[in-house]
Protein backbone atom coordinates (compact mmCIF):
# COMPACT_ATOMS: atom_id res chain seq x y z
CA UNK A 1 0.00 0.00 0.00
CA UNK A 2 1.50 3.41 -1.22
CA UNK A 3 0.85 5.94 1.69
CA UNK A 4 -1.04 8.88 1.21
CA UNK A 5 1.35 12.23 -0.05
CA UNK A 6 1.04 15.95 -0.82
CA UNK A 7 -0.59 16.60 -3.90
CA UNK A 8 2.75 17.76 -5.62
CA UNK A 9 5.06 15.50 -3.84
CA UNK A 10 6.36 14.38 -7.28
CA UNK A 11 9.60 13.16 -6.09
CA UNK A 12 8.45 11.46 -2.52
CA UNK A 13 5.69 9.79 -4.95
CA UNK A 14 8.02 8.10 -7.29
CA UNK A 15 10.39 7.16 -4.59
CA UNK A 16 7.06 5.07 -3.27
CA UNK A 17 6.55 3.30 -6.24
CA UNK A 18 9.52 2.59 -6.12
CA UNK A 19 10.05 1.30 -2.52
CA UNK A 20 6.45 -0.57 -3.50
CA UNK A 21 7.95 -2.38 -6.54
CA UNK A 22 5.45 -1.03 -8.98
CA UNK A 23 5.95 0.30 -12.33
CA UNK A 24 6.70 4.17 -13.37
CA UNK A 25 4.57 4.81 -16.52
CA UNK A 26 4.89 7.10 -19.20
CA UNK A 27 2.23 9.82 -17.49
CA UNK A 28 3.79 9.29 -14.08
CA UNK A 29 6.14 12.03 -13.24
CA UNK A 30 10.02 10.71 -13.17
CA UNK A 31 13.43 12.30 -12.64
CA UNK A 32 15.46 13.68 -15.45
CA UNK A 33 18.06 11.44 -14.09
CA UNK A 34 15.90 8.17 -14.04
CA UNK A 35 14.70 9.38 -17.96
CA UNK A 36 18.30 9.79 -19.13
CA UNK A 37 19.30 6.41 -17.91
CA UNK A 38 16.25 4.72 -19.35
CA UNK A 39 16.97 6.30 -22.60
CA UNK A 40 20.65 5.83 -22.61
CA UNK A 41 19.69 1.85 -21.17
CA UNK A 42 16.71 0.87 -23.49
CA UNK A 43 18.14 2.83 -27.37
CA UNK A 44 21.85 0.76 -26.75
CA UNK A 45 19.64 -2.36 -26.00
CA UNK A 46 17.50 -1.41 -29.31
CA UNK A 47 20.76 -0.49 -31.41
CA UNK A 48 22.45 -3.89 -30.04
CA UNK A 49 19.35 -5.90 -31.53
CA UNK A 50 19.47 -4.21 -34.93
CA UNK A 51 23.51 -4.52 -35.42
CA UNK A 52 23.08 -7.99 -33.75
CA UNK A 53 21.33 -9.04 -37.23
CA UNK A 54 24.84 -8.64 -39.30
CA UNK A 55 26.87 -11.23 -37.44
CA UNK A 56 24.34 -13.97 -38.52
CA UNK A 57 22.93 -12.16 -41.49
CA UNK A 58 26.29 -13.19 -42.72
CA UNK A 59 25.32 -16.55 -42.84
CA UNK A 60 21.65 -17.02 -43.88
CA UNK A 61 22.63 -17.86 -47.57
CA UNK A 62 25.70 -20.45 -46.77
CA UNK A 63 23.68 -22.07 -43.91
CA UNK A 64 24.30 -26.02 -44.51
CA UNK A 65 20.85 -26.65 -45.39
CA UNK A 66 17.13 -25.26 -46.32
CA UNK A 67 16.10 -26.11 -42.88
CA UNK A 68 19.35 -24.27 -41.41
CA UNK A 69 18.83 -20.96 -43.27
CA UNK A 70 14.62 -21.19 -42.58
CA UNK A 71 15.75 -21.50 -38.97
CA UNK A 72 18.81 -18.61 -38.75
CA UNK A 73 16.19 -16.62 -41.20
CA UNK A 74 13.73 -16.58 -38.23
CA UNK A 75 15.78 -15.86 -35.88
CA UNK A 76 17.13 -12.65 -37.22
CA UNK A 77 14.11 -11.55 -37.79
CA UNK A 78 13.44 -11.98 -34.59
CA UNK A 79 16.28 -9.59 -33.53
CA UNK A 80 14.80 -6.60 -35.69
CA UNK A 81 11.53 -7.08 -34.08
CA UNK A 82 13.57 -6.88 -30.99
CA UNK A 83 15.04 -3.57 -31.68
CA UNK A 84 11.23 -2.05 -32.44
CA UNK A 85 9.79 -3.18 -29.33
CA UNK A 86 12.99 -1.18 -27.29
CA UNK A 87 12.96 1.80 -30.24
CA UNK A 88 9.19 1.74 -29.09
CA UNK A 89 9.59 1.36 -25.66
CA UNK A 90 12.27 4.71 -25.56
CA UNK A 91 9.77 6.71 -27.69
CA UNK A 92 7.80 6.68 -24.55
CA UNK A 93 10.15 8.67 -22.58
CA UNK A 94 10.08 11.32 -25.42
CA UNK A 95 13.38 10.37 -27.58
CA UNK A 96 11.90 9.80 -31.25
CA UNK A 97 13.55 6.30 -33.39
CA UNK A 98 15.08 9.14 -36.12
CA UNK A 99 16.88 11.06 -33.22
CA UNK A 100 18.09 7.16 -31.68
CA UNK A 101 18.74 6.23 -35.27
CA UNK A 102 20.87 9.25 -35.83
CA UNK A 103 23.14 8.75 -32.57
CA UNK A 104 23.59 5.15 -33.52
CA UNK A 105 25.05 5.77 -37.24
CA UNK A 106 26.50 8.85 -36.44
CA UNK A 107 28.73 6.76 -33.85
CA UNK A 108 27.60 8.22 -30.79
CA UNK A 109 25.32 5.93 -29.17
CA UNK A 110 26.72 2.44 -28.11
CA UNK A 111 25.67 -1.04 -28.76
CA UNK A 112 26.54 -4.34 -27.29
CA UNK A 113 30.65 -4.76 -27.94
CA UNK A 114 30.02 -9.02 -28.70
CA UNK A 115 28.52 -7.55 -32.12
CA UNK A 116 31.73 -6.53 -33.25
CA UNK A 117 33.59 -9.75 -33.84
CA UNK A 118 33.69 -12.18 -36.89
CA UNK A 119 31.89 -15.05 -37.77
CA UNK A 120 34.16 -16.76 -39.95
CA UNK A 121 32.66 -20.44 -39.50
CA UNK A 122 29.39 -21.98 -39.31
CA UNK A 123 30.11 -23.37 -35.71
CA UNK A 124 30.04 -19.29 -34.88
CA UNK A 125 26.18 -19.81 -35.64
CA UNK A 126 25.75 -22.32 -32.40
CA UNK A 127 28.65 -20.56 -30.50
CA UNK A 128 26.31 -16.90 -30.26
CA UNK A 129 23.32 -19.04 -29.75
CA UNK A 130 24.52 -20.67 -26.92
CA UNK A 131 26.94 -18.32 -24.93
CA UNK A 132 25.81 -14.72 -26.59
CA UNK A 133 22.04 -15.12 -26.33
CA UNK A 134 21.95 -17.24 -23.06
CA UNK A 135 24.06 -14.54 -21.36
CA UNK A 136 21.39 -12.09 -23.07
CA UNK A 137 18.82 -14.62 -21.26
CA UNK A 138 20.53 -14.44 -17.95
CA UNK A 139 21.17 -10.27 -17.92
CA UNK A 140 17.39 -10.06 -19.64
CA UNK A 141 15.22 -11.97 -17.86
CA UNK A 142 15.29 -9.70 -14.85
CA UNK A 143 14.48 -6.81 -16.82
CA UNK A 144 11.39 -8.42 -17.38
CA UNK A 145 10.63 -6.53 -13.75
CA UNK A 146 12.27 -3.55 -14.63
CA UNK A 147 10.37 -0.65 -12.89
CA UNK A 148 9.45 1.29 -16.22
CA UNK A 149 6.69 -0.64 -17.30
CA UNK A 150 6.91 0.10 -21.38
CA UNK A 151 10.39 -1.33 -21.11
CA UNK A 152 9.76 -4.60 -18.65
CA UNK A 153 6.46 -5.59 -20.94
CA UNK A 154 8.74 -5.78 -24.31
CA UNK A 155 11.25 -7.60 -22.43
CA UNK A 156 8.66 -10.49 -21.15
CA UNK A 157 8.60 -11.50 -25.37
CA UNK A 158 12.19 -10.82 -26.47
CA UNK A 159 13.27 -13.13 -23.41
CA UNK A 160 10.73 -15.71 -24.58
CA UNK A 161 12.32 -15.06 -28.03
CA UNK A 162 15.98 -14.99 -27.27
CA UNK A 163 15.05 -18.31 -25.24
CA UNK A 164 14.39 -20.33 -28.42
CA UNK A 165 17.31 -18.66 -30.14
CA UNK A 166 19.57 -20.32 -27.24
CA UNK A 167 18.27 -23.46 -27.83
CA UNK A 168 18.43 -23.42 -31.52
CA UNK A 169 22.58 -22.59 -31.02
CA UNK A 170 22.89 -25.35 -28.31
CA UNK A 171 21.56 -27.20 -31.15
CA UNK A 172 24.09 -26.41 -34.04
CA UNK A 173 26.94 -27.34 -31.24
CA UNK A 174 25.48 -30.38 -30.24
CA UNK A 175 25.38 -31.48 -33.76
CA UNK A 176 28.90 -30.48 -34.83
CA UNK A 177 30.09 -32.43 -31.54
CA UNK A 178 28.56 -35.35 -32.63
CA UNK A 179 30.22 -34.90 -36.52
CA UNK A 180 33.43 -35.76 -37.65
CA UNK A 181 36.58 -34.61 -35.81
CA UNK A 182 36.98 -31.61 -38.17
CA UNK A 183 33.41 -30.65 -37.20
CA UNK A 184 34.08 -31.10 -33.71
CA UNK A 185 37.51 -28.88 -33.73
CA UNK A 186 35.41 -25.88 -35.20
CA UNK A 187 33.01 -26.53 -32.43
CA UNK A 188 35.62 -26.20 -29.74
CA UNK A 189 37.44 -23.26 -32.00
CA UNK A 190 34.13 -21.11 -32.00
CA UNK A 191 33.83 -21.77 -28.14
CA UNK A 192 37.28 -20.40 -27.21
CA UNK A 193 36.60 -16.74 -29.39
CA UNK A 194 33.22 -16.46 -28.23
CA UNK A 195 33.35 -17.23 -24.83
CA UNK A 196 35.51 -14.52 -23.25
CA UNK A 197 33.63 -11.95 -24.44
CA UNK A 198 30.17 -13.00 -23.91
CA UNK A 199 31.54 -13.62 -20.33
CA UNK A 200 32.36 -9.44 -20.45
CA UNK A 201 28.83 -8.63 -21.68
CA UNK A 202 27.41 -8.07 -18.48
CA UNK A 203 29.27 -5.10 -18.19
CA UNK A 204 32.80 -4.32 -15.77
CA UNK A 205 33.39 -5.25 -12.12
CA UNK A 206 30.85 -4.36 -9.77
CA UNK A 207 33.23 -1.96 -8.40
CA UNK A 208 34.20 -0.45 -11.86
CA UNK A 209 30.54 0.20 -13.42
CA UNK A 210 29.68 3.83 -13.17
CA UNK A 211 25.79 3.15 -13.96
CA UNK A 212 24.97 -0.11 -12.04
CA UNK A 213 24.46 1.22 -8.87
CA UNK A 214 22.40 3.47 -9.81
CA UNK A 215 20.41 1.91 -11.77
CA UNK A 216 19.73 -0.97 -9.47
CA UNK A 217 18.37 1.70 -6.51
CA UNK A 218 15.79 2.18 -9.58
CA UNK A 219 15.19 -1.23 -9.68
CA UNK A 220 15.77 -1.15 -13.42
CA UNK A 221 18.18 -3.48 -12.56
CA UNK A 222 17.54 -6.34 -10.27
CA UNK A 223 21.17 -8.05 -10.02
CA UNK A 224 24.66 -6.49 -10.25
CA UNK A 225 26.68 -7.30 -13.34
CA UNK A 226 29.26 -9.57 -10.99
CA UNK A 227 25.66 -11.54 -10.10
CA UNK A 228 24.44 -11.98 -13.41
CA UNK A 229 28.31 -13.28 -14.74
CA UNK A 230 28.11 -15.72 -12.26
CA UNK A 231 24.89 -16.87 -13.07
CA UNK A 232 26.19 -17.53 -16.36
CA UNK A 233 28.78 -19.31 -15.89
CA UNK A 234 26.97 -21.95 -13.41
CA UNK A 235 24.28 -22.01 -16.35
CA UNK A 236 27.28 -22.89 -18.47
CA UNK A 237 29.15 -25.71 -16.70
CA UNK A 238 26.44 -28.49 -17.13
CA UNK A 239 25.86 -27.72 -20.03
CA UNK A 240 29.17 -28.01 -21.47
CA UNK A 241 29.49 -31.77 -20.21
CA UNK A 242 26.92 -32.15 -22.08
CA UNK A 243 27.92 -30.37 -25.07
CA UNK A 244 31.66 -32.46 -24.56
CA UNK A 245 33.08 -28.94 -25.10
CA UNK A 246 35.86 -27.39 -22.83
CA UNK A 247 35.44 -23.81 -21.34
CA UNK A 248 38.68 -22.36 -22.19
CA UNK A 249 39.41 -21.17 -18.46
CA UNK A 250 41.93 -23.57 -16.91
CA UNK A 251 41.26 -21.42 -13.61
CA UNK A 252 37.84 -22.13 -13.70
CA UNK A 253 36.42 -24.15 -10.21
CA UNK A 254 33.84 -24.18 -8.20
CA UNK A 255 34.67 -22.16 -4.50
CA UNK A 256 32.79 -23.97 -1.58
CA UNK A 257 34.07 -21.42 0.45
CA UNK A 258 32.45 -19.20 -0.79
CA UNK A 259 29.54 -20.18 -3.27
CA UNK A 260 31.03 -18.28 -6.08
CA UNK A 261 33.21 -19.40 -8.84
CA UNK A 262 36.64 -18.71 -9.56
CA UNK A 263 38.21 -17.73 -13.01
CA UNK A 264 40.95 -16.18 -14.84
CA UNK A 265 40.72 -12.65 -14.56
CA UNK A 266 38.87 -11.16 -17.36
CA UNK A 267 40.99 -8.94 -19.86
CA UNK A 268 39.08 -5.65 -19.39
CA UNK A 269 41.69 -3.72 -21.83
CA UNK A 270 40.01 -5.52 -24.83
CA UNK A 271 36.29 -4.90 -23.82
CA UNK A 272 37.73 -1.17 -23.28
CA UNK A 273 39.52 -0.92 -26.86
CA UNK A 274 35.93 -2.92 -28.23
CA UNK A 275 33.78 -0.58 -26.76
CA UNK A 276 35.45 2.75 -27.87
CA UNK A 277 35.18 1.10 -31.39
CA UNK A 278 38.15 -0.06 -32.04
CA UNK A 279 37.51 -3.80 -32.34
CA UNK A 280 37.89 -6.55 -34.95
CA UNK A 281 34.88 -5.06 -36.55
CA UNK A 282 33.02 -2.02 -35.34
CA UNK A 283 33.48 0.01 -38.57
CA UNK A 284 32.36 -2.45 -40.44
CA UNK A 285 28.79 -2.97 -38.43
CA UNK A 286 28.52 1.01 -38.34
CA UNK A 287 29.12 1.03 -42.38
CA UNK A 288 27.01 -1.86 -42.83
CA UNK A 289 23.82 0.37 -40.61
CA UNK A 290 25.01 3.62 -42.69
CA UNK A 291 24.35 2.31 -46.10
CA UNK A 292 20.87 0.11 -44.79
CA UNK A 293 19.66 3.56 -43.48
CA UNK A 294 20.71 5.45 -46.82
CA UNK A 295 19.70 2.62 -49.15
CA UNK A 296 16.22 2.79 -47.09
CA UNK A 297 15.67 6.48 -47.22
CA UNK A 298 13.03 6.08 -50.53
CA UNK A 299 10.98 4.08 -48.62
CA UNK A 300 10.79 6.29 -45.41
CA UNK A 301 10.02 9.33 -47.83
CA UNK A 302 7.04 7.09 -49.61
CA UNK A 303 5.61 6.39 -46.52
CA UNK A 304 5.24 9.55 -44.89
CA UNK A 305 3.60 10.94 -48.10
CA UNK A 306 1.48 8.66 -48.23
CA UNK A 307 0.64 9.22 -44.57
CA UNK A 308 0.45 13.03 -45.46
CA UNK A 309 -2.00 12.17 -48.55
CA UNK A 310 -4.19 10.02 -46.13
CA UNK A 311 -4.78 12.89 -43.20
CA UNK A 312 -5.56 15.55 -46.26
CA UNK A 313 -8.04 13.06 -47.43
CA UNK A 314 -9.49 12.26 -43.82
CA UNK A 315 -9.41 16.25 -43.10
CA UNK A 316 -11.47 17.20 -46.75
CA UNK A 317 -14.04 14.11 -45.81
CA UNK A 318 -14.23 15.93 -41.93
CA UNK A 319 -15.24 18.91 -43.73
CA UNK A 320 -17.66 17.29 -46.43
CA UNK A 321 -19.55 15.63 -43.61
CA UNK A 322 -19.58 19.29 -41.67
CA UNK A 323 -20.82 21.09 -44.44
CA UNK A 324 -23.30 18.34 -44.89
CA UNK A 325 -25.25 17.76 -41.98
């Protein structure tokens, strides 16, 4: 129960919502703070979706079969349908999609750094199902309960979503184990480039994330990044036995001590260089996004006039009708 306030208590009334664990709305009145960070939050989780697509988009026409390329088709489809639920959910806090759109190819919004590496085999197909959308699954899922309700609602689908798209690269692994030893090797060799840096997706250290804090007195956040890498990983384990894969962490053990696993120390001077855009391939994805948007640009024009062309029409029949009765 949310106690009774002072009519213009705008501040003591959020922080009750808060405290109450129920959702801020679009109408309800926010911080400029709290809108920033949603903004900045929910457009680099939209812009990760829609430059997610070129990694696999890479592969759809060498895919090893019809039923492989229906499958990968789907599934980056499912990312751009991703990326308009978030564009949608950030219109809502007064940010339009061209002005998002705009930081994104202009290089001044950020997207997820995993995007920006190669996919030069097909066993890179199972390798970002598996470790890049399960550790989307693990930081995801508790957004699901993020306290701005536009945002938590699209994440209950792309979680549901990103579920089947872990499964489907679990999949591709499990198959290429099971293949010939050459199959098997490319297995293991996508494993080793892809795990590190899906292991650095949930952001720095606890104690070296600016944001996290922050945002988890919000209760956007629900877990730390530290939490949510651990969660991972014990997600992982199993299900590399099964998988007959190795995780390529020879430090990597199970603490009784203290509940937590132990690991190599992440190298946080390559998701640095990655994330100020000099990785393997971040000019590449930004070129790639560049030309779609210019290539595009006819059929934004078309559409808004015929949008324009549809409210004359509905304004002449307004008056018609008027003038009528």
């Amino acid at each position: 129960m949310i106690p009774d306030l002072e009519p213009h208590d705008e501040q003591a009334e959020f922080d009750a919502l808060i405290d109450a664990d129920q959702r801020i709305e679009p109408r309800d009145w926010m911080p400029e703070a709290y809108r920033k960070t949603l903004i900045r939050q929910i457009s680099q989780h939209a812009h990760s979706e829609i430059i997610g697509m070129q990694p696999e988009g890479n592969w759809i026409t060498r895919a090893p079969s019809l039923k492989r390329k229906a499958i990968l088709m789907a599934k980056v489809q499912d990312e751009a349908g991703h990326g308009l639920y978030l564009y949608s959910a950030a219109q809502t806090l007064g940010i339009t999609r061209d002005e998002m759109t705009q930081q994104l190819i202009d290089g001044k919004a950020k997207y997820s750094s995993i995007f920006n590496y190669p996919t030069p085999t097909w066993a890179d197909m199972g390798a970002i199902g598996w470790l890049v959308d399960g550790a989307a699954i693990c930081n995801q899922v508790p957004l699901c309960r993020a306290s701005y309700g536009p945002y938590g609602r699209a994440m209950v689908r792309v979680c549901k979503e990103e579920s089947f798209h872990q499964r489907q690269g679990f999949e591709i692994l499990l198959s290429l184990m099971q293949g010939t030893p050459a199959q098997r090797e490319m297995a293991q060799d996508a494993v080793d480039r892809w795990y590190w840096p899906s292991l650095m997706m949930f952001g720095p250290p606890d104690d070296s994330s600016p944001n996290s804090a922050q945002s988890m007195a919000w209760k956007i956040k629900r877990f730390s990044n530290d939490e949510l890498r651990q969660r991972f990983i014990g997600m992982l384990v199993p299900q590399a036995e099964i998988l007959g894969v190795t995780l390529p962490d020879p430090e990597l053990r199970w603490d009784e001590a203290t509940g937590e696993w132990r690991m190599s120390e992440i190298d946080w001077t390559e998701f640095h260089e990655v994330l100020a855009g000099r990785g393997p391939l971040n000019a590449v994805r930004l070129q790639h996004r560049r030309d779609a948007h210019e290539e595009g640009a006819w059929v934004r024009e078309a559409a808004a006039e015929y949008a324009r062309k549809q409210a004359v029409a509905a304004s002449v029949s307004a008056l018609v009708e008027t003038a009528v009765a």
